[in-house]
N, C-alpha and C. Protein backbone atom coordinates (compact mmCIF):
# COMPACT_ATOMS: atom_id res chain seq x y z
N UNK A 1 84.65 130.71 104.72
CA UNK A 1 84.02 129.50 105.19
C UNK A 1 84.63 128.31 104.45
N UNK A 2 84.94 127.27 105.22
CA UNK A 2 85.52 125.73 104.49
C UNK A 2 83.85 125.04 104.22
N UNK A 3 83.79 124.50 103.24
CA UNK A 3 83.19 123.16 102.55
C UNK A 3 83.82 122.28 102.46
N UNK A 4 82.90 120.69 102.31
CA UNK A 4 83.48 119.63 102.34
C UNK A 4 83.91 119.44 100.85
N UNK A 5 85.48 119.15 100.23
CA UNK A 5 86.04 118.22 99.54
C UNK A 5 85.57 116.83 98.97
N UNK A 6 85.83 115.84 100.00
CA UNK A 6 85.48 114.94 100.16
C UNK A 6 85.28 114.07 101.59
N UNK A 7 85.19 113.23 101.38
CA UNK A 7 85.14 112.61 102.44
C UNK A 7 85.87 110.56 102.39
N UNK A 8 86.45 110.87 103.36
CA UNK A 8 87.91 109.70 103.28
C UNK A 8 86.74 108.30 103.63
N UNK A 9 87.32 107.10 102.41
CA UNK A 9 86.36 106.05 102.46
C UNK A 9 87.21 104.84 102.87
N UNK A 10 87.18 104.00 102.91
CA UNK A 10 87.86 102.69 103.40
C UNK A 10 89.43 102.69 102.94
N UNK A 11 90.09 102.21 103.33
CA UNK A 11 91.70 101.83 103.29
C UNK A 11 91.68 100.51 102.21
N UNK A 12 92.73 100.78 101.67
CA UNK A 12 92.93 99.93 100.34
C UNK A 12 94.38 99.28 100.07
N UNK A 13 94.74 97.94 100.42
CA UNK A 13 96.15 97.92 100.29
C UNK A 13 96.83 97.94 101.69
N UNK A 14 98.40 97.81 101.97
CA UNK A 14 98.50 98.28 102.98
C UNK A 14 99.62 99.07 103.12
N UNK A 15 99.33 100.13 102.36
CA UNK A 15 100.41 101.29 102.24
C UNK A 15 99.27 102.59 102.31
N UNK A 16 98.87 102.51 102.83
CA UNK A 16 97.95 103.54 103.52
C UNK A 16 96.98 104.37 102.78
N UNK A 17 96.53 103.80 101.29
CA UNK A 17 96.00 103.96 100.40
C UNK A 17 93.99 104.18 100.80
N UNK A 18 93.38 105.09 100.64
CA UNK A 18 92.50 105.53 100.64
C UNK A 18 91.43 105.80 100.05
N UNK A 19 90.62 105.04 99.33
CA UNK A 19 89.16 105.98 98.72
C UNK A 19 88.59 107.13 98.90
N UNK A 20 88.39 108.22 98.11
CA UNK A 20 87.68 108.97 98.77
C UNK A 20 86.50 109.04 98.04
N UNK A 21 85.63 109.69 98.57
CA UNK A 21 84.16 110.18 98.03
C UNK A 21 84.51 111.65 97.75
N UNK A 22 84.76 111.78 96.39
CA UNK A 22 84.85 113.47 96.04
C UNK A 22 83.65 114.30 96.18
N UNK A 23 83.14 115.47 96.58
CA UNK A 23 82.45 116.40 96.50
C UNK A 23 82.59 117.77 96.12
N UNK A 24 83.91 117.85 95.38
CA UNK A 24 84.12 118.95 94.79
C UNK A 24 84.35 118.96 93.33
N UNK A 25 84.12 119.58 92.24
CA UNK A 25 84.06 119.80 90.93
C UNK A 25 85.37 120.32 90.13
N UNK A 26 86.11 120.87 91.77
CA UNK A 26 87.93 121.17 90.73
C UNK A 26 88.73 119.40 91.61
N UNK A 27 89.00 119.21 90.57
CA UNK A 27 89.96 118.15 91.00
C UNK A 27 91.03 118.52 91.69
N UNK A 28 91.54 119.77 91.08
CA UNK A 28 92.90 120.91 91.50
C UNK A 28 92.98 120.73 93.05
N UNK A 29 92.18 120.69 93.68
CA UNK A 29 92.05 120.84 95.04
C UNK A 29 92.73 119.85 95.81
N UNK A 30 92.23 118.29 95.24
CA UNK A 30 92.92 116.85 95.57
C UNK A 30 93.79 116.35 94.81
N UNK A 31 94.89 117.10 94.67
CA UNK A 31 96.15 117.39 93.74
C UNK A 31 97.33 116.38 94.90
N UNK A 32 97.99 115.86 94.33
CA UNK A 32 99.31 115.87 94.91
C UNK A 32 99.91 117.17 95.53
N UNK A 33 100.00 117.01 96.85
CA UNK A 33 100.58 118.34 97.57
C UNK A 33 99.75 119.53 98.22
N UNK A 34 98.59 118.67 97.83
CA UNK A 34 97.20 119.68 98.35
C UNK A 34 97.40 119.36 100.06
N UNK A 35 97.36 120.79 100.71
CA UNK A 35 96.80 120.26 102.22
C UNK A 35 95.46 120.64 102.47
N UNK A 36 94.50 120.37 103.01
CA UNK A 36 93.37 120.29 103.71
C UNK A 36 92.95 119.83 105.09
N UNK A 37 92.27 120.77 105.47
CA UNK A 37 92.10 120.55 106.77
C UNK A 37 91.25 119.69 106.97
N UNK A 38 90.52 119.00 108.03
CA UNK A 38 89.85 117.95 108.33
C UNK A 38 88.65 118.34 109.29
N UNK A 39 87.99 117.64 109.36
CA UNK A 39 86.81 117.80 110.67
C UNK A 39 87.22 116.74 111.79
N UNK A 40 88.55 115.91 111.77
CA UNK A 40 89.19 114.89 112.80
C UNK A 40 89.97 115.94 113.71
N UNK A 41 89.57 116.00 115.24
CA UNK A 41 90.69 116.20 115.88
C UNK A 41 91.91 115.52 115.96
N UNK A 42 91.76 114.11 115.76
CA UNK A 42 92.95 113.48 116.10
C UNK A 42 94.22 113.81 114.50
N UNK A 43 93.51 114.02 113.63
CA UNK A 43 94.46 114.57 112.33
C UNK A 43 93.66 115.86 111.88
N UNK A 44 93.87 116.84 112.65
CA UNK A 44 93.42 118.34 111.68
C UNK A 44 93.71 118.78 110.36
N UNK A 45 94.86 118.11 110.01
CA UNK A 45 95.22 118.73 108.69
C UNK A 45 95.77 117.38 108.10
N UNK A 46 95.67 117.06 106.49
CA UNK A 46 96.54 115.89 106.00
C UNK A 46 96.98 116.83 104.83
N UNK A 47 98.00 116.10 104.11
CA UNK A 47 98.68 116.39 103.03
C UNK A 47 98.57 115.39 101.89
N UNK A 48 98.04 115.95 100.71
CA UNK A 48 97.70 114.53 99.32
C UNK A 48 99.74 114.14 99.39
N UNK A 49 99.81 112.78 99.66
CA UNK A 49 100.84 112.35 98.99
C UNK A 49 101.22 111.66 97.17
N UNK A 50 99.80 111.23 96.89
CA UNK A 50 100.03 110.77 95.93
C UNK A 50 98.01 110.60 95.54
N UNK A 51 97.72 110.49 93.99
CA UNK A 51 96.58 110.60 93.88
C UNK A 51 96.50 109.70 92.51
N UNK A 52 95.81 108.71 92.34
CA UNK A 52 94.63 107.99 91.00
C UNK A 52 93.77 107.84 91.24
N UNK A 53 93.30 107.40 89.23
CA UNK A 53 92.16 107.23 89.40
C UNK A 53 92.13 105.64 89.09
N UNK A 54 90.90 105.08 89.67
CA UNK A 54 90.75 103.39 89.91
C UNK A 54 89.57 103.25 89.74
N UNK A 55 88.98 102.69 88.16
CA UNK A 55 87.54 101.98 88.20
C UNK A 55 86.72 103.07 88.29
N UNK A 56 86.83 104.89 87.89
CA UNK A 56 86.02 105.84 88.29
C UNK A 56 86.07 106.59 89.95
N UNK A 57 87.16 105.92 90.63
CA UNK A 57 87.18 106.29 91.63
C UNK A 57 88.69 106.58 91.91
N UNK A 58 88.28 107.78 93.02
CA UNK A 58 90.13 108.26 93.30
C UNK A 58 90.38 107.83 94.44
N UNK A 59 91.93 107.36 94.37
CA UNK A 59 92.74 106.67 95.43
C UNK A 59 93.92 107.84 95.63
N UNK A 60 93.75 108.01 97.37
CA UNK A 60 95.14 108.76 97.77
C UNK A 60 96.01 108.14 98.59
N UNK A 61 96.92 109.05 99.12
CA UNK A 61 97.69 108.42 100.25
C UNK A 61 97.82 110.10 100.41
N UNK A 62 98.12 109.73 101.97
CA UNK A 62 98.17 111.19 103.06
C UNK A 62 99.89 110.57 103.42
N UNK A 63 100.35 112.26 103.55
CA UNK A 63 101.55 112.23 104.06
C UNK A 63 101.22 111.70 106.08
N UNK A 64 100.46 111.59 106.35
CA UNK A 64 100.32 111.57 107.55
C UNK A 64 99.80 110.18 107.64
N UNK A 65 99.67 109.49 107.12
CA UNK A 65 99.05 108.15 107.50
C UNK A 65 99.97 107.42 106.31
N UNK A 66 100.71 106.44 106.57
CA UNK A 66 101.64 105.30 105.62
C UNK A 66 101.34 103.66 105.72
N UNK A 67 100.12 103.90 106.90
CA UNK A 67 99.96 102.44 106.84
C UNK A 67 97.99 102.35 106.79
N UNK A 68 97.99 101.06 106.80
CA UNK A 68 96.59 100.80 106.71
C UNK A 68 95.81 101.22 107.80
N UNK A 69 96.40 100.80 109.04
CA UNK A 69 95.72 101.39 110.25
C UNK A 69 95.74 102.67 110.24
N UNK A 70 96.43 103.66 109.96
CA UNK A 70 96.57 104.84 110.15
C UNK A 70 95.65 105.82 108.60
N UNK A 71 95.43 104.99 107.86
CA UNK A 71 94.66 105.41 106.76
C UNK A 71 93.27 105.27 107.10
N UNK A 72 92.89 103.79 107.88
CA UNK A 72 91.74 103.28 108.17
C UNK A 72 91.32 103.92 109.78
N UNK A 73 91.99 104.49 110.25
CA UNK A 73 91.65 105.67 111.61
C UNK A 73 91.06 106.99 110.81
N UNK A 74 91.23 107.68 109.42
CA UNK A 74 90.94 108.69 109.01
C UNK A 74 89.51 108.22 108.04
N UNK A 75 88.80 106.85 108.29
CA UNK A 75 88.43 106.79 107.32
C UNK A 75 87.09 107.60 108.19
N UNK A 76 85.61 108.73 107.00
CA UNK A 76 84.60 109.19 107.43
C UNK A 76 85.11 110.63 107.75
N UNK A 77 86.23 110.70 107.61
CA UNK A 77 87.08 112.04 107.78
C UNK A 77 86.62 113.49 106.64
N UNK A 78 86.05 114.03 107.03
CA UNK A 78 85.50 115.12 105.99
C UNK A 78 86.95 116.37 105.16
N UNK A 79 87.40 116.39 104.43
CA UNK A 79 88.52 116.96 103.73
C UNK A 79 87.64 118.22 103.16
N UNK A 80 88.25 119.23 104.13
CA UNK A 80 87.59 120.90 103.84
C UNK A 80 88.55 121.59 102.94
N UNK A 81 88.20 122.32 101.99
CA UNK A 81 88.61 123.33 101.68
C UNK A 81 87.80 124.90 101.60
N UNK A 82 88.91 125.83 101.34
CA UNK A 82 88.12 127.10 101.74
C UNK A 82 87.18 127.36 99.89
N UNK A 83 86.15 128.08 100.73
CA UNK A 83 85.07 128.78 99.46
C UNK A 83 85.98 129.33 98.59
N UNK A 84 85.28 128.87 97.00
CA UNK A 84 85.55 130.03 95.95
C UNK A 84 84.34 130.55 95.84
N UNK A 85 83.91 131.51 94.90
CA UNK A 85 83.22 132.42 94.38
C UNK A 85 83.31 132.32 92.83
N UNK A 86 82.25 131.67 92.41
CA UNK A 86 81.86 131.31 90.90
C UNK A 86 80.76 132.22 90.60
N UNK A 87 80.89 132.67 89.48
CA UNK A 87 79.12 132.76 88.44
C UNK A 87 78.26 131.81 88.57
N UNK A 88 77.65 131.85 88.56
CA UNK A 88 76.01 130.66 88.18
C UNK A 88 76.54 129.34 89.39
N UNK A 89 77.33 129.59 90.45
CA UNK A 89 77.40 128.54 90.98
C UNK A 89 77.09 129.19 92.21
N UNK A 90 76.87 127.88 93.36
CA UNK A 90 76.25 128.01 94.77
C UNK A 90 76.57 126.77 95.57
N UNK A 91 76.54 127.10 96.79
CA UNK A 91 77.20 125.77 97.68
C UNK A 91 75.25 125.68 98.44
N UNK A 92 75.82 124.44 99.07
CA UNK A 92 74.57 123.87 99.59
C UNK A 92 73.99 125.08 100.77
N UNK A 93 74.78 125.17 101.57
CA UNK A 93 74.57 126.33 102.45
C UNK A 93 74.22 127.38 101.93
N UNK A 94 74.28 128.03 100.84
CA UNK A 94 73.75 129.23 100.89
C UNK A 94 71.93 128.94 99.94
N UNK A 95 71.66 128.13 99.49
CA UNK A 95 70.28 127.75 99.46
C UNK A 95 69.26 127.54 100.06
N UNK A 96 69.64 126.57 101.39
CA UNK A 96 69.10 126.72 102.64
C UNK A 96 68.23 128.06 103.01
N UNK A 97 66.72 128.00 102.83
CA UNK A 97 65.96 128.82 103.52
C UNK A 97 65.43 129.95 102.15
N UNK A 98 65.77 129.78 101.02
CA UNK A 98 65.69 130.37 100.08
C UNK A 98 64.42 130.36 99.87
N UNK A 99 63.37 131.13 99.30
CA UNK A 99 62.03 130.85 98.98
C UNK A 99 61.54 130.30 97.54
N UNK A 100 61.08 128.92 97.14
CA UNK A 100 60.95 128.78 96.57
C UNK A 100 59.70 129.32 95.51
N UNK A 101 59.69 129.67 94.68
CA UNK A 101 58.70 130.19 93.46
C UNK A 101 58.75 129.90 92.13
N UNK A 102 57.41 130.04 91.57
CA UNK A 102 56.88 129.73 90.16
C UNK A 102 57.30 131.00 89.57
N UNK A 103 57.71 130.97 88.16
CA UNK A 103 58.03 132.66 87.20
C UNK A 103 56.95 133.24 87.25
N UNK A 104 56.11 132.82 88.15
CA UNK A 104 54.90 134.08 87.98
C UNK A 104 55.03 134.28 89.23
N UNK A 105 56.11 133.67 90.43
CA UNK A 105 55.74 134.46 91.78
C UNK A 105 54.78 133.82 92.74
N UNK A 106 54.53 132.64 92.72
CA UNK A 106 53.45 132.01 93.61
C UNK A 106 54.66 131.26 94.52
N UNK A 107 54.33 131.57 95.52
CA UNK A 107 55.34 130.26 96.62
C UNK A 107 55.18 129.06 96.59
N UNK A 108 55.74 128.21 96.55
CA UNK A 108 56.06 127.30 96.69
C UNK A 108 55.94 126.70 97.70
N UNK A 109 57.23 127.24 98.63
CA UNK A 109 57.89 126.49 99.88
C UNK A 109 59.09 127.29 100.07
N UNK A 110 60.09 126.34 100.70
CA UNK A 110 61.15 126.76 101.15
C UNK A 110 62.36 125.72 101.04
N UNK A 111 63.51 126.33 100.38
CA UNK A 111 64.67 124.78 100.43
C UNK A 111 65.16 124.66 101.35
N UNK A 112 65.35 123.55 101.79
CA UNK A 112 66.17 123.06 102.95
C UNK A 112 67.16 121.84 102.45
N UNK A 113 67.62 122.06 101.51
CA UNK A 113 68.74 121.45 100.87
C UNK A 113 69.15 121.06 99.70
N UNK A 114 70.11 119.63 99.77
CA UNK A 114 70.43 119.69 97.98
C UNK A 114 70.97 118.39 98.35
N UNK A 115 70.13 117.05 97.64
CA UNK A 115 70.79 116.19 97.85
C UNK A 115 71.85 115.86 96.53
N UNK A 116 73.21 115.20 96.84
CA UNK A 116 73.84 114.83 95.36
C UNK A 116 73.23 113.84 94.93
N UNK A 117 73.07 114.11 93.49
CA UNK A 117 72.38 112.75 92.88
C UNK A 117 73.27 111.92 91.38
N UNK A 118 73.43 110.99 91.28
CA UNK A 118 73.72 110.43 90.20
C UNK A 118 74.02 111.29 88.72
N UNK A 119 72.75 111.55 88.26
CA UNK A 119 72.80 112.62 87.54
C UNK A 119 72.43 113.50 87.27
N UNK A 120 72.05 114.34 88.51
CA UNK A 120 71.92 115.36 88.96
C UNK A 120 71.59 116.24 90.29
N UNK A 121 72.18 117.02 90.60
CA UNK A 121 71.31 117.33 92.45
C UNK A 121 70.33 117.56 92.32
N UNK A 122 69.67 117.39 93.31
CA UNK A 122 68.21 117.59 93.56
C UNK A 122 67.98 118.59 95.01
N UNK A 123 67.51 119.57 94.29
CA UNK A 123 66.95 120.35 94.98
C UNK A 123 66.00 120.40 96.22
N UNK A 124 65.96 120.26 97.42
CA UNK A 124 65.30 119.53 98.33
C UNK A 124 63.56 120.60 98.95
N UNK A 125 62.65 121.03 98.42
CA UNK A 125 61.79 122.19 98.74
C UNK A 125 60.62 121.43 99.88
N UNK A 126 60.83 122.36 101.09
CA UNK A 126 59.99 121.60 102.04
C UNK A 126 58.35 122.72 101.29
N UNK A 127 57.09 121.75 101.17
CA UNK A 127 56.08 122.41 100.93
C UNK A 127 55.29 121.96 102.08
N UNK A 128 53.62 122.78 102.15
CA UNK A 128 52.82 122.28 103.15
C UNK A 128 52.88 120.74 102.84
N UNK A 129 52.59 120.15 101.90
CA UNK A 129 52.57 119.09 101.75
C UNK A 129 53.58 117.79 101.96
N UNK A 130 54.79 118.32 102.08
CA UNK A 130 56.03 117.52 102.01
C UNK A 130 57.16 117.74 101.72
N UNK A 131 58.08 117.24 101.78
CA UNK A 131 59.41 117.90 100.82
C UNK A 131 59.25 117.37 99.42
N UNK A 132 59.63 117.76 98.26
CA UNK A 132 59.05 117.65 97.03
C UNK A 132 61.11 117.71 97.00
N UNK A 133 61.33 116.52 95.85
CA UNK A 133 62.78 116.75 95.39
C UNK A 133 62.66 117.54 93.57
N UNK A 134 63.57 118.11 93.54
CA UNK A 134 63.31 118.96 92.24
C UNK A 134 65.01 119.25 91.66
N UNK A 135 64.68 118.46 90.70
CA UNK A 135 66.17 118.53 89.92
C UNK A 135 66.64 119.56 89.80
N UNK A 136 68.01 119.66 90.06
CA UNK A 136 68.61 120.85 90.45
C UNK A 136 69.16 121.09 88.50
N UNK A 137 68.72 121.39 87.70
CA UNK A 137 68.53 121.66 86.30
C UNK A 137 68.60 123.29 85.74
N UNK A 138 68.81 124.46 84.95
CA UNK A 138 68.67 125.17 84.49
C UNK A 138 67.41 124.79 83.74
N UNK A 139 66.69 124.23 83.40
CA UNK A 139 65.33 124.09 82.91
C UNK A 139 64.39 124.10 83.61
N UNK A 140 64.85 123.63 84.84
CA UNK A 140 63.72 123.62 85.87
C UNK A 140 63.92 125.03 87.18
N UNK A 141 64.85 124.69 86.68
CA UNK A 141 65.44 125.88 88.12
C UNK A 141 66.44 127.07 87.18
N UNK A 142 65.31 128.35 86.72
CA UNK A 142 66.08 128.83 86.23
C UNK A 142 66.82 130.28 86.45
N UNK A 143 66.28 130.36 87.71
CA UNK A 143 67.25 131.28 88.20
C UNK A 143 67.55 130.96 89.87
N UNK A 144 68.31 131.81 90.53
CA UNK A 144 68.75 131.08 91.89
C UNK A 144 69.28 132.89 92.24
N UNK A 145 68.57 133.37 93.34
CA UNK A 145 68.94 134.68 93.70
C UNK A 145 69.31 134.69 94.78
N UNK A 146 70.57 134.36 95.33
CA UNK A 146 70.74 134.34 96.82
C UNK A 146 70.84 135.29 97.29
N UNK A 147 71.06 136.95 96.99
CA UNK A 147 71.12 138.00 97.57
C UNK A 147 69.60 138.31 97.78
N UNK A 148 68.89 137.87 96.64
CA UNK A 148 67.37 138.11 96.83
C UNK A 148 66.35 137.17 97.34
N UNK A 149 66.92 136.35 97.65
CA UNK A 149 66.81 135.51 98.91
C UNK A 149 65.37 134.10 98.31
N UNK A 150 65.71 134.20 96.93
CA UNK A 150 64.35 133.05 95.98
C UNK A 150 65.36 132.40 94.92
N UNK A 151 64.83 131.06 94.55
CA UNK A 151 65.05 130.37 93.65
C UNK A 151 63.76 130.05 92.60
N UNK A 152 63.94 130.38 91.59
CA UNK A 152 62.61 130.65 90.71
C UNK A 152 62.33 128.70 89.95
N UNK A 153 61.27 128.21 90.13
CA UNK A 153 61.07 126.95 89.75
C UNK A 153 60.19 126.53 88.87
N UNK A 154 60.65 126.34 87.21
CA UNK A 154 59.62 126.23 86.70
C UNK A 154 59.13 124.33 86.32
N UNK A 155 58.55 124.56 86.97
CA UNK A 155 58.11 122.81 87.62
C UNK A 155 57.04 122.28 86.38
N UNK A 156 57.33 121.32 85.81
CA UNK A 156 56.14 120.56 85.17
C UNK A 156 54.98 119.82 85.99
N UNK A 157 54.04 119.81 85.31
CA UNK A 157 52.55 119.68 85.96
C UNK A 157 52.86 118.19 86.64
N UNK A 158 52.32 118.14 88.28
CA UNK A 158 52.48 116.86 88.77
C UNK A 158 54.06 117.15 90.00
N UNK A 159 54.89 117.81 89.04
CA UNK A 159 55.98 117.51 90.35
C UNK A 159 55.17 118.43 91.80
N UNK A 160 54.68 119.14 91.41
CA UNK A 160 53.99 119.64 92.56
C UNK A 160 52.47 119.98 92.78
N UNK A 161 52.14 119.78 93.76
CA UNK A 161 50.34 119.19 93.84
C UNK A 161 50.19 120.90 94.16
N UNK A 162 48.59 120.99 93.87
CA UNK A 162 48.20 122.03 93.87
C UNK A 162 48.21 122.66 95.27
N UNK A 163 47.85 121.27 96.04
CA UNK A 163 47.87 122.36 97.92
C UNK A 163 49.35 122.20 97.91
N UNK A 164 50.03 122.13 97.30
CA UNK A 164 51.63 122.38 97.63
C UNK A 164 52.05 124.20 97.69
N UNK A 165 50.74 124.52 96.70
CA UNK A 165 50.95 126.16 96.39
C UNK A 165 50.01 126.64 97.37
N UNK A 166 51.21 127.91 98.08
CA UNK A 166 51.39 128.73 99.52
C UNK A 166 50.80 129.59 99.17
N UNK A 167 49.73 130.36 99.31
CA UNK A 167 49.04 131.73 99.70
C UNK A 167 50.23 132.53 100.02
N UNK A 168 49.86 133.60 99.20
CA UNK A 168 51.17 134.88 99.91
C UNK A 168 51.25 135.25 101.21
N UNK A 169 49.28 135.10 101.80
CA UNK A 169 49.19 135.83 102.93
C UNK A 169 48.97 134.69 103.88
N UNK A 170 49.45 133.08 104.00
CA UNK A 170 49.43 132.29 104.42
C UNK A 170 51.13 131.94 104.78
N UNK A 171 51.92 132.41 103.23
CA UNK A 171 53.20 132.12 103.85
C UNK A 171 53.61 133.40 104.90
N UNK A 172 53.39 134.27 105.15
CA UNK A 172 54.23 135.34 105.88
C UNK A 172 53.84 135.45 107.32
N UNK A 173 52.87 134.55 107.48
CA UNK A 173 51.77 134.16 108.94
C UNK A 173 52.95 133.46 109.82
């Protein structure tokens, strides 16, 4: 399965220079000479021609685009690469639908996502009550079983209201 990289942000200059919004954690990936495929039909695949960093932010150029217009046609362009397989790591997709629980086993809810956050993701748990965001933390979230299909949440008093907590024989209804 491909995940998103990044995603291509405004044109900069007019040598076909690019912002992107990174979403991946190996830089290795948006290397000089990296190809990646795209979610654009009109450019399926680009090639990193050249890569910095500017002000905290990375600037490329694609072998396939040399000018501004042609940089600024790719801009919103999603840059896929294929899955690795880490320890203690997880992509957004495979969280999705996971059951959320307390270390003693009371339900929660259910995740339905992971937003990125500043300084830190946040865990997205739809409850009866609402979606509740929950820092995506090893203190709070301290285990994550995707074969066993739960993410264990040990939540301080308040992030989640008491009718937030699911009856066993209410969730399986």
């Amino acid at each position: 399965m491909r995940v998103r990289a990044a995603i291509v942000g405004p044109a900069r200059g007019l040598r076909g220079e690019v912002v992107l919004d990174v979403r991946t954690d190996d830089p290795d990936r948006l290397a000089p000479g990296s190809r990646l495929r795209t979610d654009s039909s009109a450019t399926p695949e680009v090639t990193i021609a050249s890569a910095r960093q500017h002000n905290a932010r990375l600037l490329v150029t694609f072998e396939e685009a040399s000018t501004r217009e042609e940089a600024e046609a790719l801009r919103g362009a999603e840059l896929l690469v294929d899955e690795v397989e880490e320890a203690d790591a997880w992509y957004p997709h495979q969280l999705v639908g996971l059951s959320a629980q307390t270390p003693d086993g009371d339900a929660l809810g259910t995740v339905i996502g992971l937003r990125n956050g500043t300084a830190q993701d946040l865990l997205l748990v739809r409850t009866p009550g609402g979606t509740v965001m929950v820092p995506f933390v090893e203190q709070l979230v301290p285990e994550v079983d995707v074969e066993g299909g739960i993410v264990v949440v040990d939540a301080p008093a308040g992030l989640f209201n008491d009718d937030d907590l699911v009856a066993e024989d209410e969730e399986t209804r």
